[in-house]
PDB file of N, CA and C in Angstrom:
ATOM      1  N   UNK A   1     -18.742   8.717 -31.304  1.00  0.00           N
ATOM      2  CA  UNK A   1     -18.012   9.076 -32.497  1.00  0.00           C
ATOM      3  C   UNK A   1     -18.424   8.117 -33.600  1.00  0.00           C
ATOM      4  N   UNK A   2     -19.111   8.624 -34.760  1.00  0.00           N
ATOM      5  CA  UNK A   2     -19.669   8.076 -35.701  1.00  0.00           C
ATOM      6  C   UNK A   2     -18.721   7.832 -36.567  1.00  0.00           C
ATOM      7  N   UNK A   3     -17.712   8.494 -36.793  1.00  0.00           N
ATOM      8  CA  UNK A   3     -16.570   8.217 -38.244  1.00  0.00           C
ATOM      9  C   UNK A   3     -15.776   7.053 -38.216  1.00  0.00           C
ATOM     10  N   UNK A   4     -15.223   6.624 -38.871  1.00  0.00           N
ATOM     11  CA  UNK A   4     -13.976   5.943 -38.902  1.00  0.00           C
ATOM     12  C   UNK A   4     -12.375   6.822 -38.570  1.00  0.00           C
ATOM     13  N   UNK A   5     -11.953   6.079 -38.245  1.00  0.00           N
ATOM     14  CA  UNK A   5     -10.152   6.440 -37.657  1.00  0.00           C
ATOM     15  C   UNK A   5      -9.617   6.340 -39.205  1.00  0.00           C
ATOM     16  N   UNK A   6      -8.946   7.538 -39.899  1.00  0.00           N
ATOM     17  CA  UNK A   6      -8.467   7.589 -40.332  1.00  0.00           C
ATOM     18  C   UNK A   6      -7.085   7.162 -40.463  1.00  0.00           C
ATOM     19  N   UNK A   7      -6.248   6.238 -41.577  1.00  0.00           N
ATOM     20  CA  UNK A   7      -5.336   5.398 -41.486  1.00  0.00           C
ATOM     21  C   UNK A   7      -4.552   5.632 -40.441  1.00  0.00           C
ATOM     22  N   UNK A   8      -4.055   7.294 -40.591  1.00  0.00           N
ATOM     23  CA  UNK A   8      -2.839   7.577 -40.396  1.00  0.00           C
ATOM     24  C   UNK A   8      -3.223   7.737 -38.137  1.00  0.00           C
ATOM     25  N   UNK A   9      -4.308   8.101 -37.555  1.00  0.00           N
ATOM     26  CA  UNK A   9      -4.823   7.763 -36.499  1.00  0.00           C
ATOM     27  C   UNK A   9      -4.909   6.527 -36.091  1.00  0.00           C
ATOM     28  N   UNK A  10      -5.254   5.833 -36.832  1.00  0.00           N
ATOM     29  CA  UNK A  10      -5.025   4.061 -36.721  1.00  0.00           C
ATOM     30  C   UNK A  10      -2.930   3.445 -36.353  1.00  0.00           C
ATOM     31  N   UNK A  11      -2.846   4.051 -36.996  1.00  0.00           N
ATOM     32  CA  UNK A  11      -1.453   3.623 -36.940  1.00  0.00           C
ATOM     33  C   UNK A  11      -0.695   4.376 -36.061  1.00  0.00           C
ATOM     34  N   UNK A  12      -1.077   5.720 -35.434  1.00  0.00           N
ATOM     35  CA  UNK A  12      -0.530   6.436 -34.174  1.00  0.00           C
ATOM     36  C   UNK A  12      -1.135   5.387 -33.050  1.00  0.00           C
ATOM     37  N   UNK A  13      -2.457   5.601 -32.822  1.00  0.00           N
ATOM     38  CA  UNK A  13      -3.030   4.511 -32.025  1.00  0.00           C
ATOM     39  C   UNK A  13      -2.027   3.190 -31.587  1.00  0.00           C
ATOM     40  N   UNK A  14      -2.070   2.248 -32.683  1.00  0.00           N
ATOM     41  CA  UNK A  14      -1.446   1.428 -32.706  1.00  0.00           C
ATOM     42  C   UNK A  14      -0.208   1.235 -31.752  1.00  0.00           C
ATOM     43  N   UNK A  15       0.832   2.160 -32.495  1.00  0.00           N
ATOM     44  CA  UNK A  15       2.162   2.415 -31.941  1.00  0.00           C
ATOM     45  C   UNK A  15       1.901   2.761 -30.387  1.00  0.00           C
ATOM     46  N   UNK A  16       0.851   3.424 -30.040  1.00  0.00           N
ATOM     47  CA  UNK A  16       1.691   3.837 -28.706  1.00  0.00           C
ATOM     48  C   UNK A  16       0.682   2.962 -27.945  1.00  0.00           C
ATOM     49  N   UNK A  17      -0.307   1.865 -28.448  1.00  0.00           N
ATOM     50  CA  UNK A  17      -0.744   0.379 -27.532  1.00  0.00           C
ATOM     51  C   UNK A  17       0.530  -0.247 -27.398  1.00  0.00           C
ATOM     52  N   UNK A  18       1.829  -0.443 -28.691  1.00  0.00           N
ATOM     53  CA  UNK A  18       2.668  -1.236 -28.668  1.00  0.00           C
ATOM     54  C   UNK A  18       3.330  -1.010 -27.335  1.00  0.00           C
ATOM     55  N   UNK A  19       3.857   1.004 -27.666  1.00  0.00           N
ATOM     56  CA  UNK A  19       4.829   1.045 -26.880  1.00  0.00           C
ATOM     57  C   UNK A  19       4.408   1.018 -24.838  1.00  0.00           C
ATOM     58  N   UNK A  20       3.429   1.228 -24.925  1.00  0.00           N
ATOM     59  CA  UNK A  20       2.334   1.527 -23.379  1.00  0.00           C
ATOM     60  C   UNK A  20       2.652  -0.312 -22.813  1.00  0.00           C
ATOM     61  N   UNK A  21       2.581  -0.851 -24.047  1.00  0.00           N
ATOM     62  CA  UNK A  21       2.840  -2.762 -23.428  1.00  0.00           C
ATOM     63  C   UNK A  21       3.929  -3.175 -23.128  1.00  0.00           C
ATOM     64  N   UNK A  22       5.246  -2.838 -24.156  1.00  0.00           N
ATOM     65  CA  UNK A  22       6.460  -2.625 -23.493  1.00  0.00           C
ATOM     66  C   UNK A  22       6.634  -2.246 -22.528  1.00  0.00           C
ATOM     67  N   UNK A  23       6.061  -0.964 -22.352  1.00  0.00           N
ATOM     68  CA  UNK A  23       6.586  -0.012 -21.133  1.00  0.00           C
ATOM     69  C   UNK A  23       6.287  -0.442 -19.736  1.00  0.00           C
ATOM     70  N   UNK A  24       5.107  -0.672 -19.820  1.00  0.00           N
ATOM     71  CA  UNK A  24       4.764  -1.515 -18.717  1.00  0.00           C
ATOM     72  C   UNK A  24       5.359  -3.074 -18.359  1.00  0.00           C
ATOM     73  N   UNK A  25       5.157  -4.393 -19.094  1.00  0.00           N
ATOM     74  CA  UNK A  25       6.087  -5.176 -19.308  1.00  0.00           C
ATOM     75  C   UNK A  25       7.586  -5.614 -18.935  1.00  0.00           C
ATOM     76  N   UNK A  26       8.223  -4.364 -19.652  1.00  0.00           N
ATOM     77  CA  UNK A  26       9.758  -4.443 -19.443  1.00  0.00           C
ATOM     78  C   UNK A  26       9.929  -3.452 -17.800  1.00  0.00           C
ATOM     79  N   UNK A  27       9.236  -2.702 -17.663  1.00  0.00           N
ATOM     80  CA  UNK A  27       9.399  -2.005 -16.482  1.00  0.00           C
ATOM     81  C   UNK A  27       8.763  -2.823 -15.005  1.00  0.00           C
ATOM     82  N   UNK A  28       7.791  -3.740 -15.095  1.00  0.00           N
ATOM     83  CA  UNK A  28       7.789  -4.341 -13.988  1.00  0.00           C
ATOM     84  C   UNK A  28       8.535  -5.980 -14.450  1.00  0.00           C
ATOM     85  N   UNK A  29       9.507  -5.772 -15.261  1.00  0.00           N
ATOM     86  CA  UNK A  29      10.421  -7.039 -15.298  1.00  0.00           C
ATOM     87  C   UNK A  29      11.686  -6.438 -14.132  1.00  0.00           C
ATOM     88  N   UNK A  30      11.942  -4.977 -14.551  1.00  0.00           N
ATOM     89  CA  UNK A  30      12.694  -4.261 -14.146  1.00  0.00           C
ATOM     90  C   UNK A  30      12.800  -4.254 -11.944  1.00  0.00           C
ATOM     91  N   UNK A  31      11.106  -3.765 -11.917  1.00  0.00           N
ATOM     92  CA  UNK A  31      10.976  -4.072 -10.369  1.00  0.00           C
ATOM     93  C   UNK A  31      11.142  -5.042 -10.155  1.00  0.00           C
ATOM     94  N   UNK A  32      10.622  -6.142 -10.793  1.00  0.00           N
ATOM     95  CA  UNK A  32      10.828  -7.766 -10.189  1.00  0.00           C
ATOM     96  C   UNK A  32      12.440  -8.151 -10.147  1.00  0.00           C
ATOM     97  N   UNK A  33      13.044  -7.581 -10.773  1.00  0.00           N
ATOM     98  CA  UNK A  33      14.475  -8.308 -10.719  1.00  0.00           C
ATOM     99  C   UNK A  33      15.012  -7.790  -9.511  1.00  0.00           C
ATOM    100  N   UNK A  34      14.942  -6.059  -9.282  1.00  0.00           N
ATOM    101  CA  UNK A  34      15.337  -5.764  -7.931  1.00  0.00           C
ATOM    102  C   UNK A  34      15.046  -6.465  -6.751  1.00  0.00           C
ATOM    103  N   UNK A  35      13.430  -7.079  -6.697  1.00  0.00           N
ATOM    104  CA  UNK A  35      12.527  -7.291  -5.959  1.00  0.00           C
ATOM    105  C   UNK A  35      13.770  -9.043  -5.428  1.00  0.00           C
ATOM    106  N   UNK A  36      14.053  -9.315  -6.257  1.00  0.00           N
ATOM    107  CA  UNK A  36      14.542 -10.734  -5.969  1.00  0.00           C
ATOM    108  C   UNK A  36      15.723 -11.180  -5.605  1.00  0.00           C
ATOM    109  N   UNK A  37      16.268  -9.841  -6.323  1.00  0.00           N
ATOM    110  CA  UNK A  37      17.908 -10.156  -6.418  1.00  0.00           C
ATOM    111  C   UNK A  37      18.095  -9.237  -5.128  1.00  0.00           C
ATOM    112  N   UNK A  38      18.920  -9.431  -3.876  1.00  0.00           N
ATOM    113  CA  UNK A  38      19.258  -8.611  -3.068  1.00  0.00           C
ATOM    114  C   UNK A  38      20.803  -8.262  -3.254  1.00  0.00           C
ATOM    115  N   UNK A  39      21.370  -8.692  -4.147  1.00  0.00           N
ATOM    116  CA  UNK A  39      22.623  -7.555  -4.297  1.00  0.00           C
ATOM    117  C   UNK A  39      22.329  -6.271  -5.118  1.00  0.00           C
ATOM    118  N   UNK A  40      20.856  -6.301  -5.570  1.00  0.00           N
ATOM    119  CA  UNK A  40      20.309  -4.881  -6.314  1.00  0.00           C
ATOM    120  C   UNK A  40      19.501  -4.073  -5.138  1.00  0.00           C
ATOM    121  N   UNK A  41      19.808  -4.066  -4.352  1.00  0.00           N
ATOM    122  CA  UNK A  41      19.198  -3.469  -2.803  1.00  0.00           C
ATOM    123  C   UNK A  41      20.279  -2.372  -2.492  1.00  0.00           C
ATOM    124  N   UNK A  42      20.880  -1.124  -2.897  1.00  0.00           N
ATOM    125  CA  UNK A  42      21.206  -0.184  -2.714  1.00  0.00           C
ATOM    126  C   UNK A  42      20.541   1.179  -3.412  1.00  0.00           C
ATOM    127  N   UNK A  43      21.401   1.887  -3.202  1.00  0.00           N
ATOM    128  CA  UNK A  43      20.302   3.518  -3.255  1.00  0.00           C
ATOM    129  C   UNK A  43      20.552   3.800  -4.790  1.00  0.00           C
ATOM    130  N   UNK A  44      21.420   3.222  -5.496  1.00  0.00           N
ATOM    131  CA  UNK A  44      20.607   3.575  -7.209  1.00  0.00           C
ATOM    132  C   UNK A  44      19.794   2.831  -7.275  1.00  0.00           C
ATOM    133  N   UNK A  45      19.925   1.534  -6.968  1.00  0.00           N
ATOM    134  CA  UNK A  45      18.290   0.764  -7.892  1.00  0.00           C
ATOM    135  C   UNK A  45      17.155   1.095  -7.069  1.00  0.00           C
ATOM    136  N   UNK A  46      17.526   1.331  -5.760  1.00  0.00           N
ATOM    137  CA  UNK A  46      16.080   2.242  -5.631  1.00  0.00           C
ATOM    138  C   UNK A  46      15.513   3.064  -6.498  1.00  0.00           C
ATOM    139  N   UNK A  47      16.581   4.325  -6.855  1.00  0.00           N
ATOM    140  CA  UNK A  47      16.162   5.173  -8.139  1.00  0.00           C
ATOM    141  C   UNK A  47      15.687   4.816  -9.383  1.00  0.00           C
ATOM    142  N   UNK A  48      16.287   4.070  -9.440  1.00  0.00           N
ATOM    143  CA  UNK A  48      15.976   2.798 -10.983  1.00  0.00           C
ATOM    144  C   UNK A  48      14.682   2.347 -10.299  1.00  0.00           C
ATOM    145  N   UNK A  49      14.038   1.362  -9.261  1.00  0.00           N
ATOM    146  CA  UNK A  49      12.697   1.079  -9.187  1.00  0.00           C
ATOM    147  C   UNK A  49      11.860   2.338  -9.540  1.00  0.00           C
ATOM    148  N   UNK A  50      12.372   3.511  -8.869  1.00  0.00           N
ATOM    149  CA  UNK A  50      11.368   4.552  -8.748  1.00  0.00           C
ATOM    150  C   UNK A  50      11.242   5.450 -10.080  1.00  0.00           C
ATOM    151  N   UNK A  51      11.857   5.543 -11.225  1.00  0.00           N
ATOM    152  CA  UNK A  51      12.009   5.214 -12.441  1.00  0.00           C
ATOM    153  C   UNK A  51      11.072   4.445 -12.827  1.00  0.00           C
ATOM    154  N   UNK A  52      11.378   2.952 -12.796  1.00  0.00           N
ATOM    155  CA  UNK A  52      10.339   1.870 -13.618  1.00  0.00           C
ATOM    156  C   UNK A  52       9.109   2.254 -12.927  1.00  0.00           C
ATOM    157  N   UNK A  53       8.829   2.564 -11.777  1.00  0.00           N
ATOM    158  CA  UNK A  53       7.813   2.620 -11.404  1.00  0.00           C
ATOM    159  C   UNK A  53       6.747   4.074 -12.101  1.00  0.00           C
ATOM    160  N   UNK A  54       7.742   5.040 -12.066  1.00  0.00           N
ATOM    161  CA  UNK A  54       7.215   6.212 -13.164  1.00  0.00           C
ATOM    162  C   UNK A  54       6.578   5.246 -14.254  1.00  0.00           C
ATOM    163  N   UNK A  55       7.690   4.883 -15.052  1.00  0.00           N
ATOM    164  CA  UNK A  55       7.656   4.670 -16.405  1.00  0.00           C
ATOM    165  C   UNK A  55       6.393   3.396 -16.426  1.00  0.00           C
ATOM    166  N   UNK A  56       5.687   3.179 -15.626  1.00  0.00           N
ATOM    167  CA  UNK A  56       4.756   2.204 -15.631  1.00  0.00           C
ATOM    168  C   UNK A  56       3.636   2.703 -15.329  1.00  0.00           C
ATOM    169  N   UNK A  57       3.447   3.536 -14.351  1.00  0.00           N
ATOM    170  CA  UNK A  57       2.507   4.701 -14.701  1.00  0.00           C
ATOM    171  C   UNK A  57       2.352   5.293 -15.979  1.00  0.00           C
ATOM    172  N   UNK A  58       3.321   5.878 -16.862  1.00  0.00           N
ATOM    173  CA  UNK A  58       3.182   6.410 -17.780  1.00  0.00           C
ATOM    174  C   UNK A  58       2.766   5.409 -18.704  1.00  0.00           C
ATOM    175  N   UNK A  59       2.967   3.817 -19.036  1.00  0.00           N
ATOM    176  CA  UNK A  59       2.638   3.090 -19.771  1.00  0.00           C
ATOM    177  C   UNK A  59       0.738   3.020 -19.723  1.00  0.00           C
ATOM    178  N   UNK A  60       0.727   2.735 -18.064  1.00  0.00           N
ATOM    179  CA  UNK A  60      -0.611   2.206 -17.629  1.00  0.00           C
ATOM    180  C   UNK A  60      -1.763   3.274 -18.028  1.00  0.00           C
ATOM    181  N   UNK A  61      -1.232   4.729 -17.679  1.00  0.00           N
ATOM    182  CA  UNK A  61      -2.184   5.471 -17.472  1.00  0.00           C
ATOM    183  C   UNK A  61      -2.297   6.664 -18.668  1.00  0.00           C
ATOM    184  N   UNK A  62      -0.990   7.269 -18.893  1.00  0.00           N
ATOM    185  CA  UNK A  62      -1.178   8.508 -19.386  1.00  0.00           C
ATOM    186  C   UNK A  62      -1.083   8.000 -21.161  1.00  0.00           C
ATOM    187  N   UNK A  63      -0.311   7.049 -21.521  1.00  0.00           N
ATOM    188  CA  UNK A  63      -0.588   6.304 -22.911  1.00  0.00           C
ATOM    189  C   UNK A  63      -1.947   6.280 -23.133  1.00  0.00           C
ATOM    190  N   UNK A  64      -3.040   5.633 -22.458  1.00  0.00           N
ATOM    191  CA  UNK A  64      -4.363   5.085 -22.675  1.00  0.00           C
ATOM    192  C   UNK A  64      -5.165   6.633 -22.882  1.00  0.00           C
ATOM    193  N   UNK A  65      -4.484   7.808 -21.518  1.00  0.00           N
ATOM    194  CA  UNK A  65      -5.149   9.226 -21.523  1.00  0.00           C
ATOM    195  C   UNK A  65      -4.584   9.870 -22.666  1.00  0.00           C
ATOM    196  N   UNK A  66      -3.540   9.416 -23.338  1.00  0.00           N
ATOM    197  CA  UNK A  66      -3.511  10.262 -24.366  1.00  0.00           C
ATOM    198  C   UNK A  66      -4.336   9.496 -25.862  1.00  0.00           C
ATOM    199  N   UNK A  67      -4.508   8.657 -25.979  1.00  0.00           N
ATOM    200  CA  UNK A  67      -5.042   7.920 -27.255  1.00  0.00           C
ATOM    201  C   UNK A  67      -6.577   8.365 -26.861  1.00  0.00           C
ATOM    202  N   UNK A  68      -7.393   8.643 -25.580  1.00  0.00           N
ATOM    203  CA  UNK A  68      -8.679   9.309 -25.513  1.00  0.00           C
ATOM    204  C   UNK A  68      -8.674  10.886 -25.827  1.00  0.00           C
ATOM    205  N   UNK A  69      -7.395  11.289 -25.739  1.00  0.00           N
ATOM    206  CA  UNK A  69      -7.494  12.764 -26.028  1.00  0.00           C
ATOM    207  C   UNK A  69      -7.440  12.369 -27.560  1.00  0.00           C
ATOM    208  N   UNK A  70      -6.915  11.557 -28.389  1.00  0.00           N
ATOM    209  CA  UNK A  70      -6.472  11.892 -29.575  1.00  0.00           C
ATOM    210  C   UNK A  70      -7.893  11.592 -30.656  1.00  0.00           C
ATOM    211  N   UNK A  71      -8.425  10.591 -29.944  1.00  0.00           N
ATOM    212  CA  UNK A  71      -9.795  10.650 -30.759  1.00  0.00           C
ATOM    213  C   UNK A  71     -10.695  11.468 -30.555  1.00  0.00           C
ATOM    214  N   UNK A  72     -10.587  12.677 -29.673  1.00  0.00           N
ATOM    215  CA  UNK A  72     -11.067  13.696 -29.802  1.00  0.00           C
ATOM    216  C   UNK A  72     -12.524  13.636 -28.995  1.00  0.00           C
ATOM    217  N   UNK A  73     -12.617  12.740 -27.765  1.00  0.00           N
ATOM    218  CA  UNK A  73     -13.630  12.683 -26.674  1.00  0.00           C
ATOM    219  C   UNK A  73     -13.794  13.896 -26.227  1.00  0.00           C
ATOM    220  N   UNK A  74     -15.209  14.117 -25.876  1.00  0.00           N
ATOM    221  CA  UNK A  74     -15.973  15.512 -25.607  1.00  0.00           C
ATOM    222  C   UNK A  74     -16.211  15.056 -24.354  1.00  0.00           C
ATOM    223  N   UNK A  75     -15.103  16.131 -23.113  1.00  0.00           N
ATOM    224  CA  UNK A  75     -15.143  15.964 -21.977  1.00  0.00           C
ATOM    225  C   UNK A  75     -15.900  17.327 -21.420  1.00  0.00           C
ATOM    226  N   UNK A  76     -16.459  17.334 -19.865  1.00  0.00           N
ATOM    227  CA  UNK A  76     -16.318  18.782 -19.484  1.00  0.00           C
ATOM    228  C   UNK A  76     -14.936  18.847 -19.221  1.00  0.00           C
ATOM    229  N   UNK A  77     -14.911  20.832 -18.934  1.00  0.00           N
ATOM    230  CA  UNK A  77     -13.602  21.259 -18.558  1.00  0.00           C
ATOM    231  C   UNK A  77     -13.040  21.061 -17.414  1.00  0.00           C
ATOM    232  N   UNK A  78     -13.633  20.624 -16.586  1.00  0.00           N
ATOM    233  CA  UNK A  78     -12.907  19.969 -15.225  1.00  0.00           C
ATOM    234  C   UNK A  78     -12.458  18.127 -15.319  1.00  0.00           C
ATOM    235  N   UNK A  79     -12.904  17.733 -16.123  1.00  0.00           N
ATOM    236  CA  UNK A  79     -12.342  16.040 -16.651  1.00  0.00           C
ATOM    237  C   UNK A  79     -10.699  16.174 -17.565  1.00  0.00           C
ATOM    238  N   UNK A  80     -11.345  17.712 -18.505  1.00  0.00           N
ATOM    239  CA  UNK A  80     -10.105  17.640 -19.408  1.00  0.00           C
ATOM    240  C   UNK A  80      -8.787  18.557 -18.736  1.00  0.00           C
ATOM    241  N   UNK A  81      -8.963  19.009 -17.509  1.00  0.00           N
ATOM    242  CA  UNK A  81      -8.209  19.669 -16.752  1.00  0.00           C
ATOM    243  C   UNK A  81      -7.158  18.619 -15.875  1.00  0.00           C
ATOM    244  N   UNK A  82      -8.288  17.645 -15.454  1.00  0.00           N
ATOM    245  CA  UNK A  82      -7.515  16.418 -14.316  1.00  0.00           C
ATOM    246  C   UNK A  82      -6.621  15.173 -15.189  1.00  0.00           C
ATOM    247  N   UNK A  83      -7.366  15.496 -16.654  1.00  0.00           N
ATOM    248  CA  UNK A  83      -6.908  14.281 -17.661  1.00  0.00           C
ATOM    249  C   UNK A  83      -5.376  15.259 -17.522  1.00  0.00           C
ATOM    250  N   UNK A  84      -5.114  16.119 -18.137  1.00  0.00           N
ATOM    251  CA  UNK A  84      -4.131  16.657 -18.271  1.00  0.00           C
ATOM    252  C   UNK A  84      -3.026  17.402 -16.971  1.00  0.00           C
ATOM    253  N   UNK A  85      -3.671  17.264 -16.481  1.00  0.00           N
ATOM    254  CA  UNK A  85      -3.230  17.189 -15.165  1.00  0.00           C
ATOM    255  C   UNK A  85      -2.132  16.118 -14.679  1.00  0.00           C
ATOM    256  N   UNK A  86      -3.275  14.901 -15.134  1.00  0.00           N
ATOM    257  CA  UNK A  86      -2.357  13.421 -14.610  1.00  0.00           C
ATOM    258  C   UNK A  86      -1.405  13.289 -15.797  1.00  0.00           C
ATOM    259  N   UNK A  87      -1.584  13.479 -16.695  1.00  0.00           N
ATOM    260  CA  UNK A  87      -0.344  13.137 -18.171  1.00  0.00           C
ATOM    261  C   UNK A  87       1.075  14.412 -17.629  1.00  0.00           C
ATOM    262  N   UNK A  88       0.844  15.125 -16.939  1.00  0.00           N
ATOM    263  CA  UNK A  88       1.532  16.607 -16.809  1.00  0.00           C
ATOM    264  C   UNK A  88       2.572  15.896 -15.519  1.00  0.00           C
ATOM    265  N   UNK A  89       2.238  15.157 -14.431  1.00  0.00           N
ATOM    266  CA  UNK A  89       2.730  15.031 -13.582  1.00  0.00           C
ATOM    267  C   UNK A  89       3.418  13.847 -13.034  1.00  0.00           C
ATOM    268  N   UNK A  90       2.501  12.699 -14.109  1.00  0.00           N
ATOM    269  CA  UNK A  90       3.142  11.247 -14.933  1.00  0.00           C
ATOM    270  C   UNK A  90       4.061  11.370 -15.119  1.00  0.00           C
ATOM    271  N   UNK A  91       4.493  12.222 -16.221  1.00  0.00           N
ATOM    272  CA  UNK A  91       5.525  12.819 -16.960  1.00  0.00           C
ATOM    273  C   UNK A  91       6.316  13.043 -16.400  1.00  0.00           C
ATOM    274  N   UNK A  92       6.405  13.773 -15.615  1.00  0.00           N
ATOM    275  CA  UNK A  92       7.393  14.743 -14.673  1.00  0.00           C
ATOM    276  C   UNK A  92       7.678  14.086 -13.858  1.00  0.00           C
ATOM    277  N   UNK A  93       6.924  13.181 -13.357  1.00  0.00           N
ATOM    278  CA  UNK A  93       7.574  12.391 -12.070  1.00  0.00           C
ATOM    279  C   UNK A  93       8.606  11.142 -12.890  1.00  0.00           C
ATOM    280  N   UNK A  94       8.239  11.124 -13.854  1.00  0.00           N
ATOM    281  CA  UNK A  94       9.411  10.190 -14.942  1.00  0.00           C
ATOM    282  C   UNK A  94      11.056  10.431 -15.206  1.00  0.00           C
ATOM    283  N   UNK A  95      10.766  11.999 -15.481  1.00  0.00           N
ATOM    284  CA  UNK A  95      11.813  13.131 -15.694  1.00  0.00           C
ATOM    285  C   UNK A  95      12.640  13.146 -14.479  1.00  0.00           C
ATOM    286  N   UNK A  96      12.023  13.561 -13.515  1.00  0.00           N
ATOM    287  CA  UNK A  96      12.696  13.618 -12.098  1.00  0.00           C
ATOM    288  C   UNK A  96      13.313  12.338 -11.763  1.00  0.00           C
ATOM    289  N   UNK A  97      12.861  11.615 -12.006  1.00  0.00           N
ATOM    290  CA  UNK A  97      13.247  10.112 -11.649  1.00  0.00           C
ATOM    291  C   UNK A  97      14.670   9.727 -12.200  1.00  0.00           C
ATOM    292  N   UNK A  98      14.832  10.590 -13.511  1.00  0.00           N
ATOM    293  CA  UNK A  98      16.047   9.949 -14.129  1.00  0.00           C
ATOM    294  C   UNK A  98      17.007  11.123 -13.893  1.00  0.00           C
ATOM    295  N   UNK A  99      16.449  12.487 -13.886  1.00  0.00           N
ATOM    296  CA  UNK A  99      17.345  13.669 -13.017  1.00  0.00           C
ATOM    297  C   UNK A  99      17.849  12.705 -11.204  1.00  0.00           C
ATOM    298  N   UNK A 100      17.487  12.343 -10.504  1.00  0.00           N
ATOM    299  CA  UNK A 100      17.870  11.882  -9.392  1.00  0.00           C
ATOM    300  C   UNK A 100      18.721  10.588  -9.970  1.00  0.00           C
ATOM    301  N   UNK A 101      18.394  10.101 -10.788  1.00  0.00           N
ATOM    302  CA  UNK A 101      19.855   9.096 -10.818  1.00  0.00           C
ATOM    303  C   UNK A 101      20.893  10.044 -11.940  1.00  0.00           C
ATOM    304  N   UNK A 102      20.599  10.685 -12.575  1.00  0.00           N
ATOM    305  CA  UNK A 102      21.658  11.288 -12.365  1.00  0.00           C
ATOM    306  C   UNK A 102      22.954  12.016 -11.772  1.00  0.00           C
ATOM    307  N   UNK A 103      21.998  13.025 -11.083  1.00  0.00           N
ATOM    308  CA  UNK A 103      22.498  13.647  -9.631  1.00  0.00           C
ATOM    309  C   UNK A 103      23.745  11.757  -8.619  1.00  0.00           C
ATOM    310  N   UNK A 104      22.632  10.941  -8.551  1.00  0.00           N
ATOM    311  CA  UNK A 104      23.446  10.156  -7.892  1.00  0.00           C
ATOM    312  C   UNK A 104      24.499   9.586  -8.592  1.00  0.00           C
ATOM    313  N   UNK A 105      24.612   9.087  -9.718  1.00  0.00           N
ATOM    314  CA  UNK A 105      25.919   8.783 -10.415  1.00  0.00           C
ATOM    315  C   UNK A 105      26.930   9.922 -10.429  1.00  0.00           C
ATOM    316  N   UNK A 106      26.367  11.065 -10.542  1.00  0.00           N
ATOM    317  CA  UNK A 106      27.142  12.203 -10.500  1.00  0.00           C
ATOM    318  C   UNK A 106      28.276  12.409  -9.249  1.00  0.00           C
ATOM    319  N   UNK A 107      27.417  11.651  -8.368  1.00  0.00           N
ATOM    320  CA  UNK A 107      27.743  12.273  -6.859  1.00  0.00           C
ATOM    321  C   UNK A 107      28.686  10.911  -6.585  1.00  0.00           C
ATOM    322  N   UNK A 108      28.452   9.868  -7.210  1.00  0.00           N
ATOM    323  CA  UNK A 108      29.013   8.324  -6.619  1.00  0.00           C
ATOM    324  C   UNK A 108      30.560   8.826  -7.649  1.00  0.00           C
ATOM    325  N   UNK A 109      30.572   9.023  -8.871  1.00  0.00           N
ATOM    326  CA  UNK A 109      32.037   9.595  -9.438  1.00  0.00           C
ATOM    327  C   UNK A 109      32.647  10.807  -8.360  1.00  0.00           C
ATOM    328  N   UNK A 110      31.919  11.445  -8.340  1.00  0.00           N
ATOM    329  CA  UNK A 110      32.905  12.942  -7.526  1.00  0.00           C
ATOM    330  C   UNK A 110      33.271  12.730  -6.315  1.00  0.00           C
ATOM    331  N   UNK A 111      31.933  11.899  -5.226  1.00  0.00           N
ATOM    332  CA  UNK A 111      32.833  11.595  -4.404  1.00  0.00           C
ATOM    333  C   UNK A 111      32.591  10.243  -3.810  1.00  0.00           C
ATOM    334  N   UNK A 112      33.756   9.716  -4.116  1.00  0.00           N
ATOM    335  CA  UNK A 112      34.299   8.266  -4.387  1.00  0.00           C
ATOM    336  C   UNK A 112      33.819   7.505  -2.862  1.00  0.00           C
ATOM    337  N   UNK A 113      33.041   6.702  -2.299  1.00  0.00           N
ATOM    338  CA  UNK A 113      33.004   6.193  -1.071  1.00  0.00           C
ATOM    339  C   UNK A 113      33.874   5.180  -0.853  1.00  0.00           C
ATOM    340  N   UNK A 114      34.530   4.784   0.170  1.00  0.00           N
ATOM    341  CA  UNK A 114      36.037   4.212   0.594  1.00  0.00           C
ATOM    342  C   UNK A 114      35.735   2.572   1.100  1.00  0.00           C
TER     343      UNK A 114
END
């Protein structure tokens, strides 16, 4: 790619290096605290690891795959199939992650363990 990044590409770029460093960052601060503390050793913060652990994938991998889609890299159609593929299921395994702690808070209010 011969051109320059136009401002307003420069500054999307930017933002989501910021947010991909956070994400990753604050999310394996997140595993490490479980990792240490053993009164965080029950079946939500499992969900919560498995959560951060999404959400660190999504920092690591599908952030970086989307800033190569955005500069507009000339892939074949089986690269740009698996690229999107992995951003599709990143994603979703993120989503699910916070649907299951839902479901479990849901379930720890309704029915109350003794």
């Amino acid at each position: 790619m011969s051109e320059a990044l136009a401002p307003a590409q420069a500054l999307y770029i930017g933002m989501e290096v910021v947010i991909a460093v956070f994400s990753v960052l604050g999310n394996v601060m997140v595993v490490w605290a479980v990792k240490i503390n053993k009164s965080l050793r029950d079946t939500t913060f499992c969900f919560i690891v498995s959560l951060a652990l999404a959400d660190i994938a999504v920092g690591a991998l599908v952030i970086p795959l989307a800033i190569t889609i955005s500069i507009g890299l000339q892939t074949h159609f089986y690269s740009c199939l698996m690229v999107a593929c992995t951003v599709l299921v990143l994603t979703q395994s993120s989503i699910l992650a916070l649907l299951a702690i839902a479901i479990d808070r849901y379930l720890r209010v309704k029915i109350p363990t003794r």
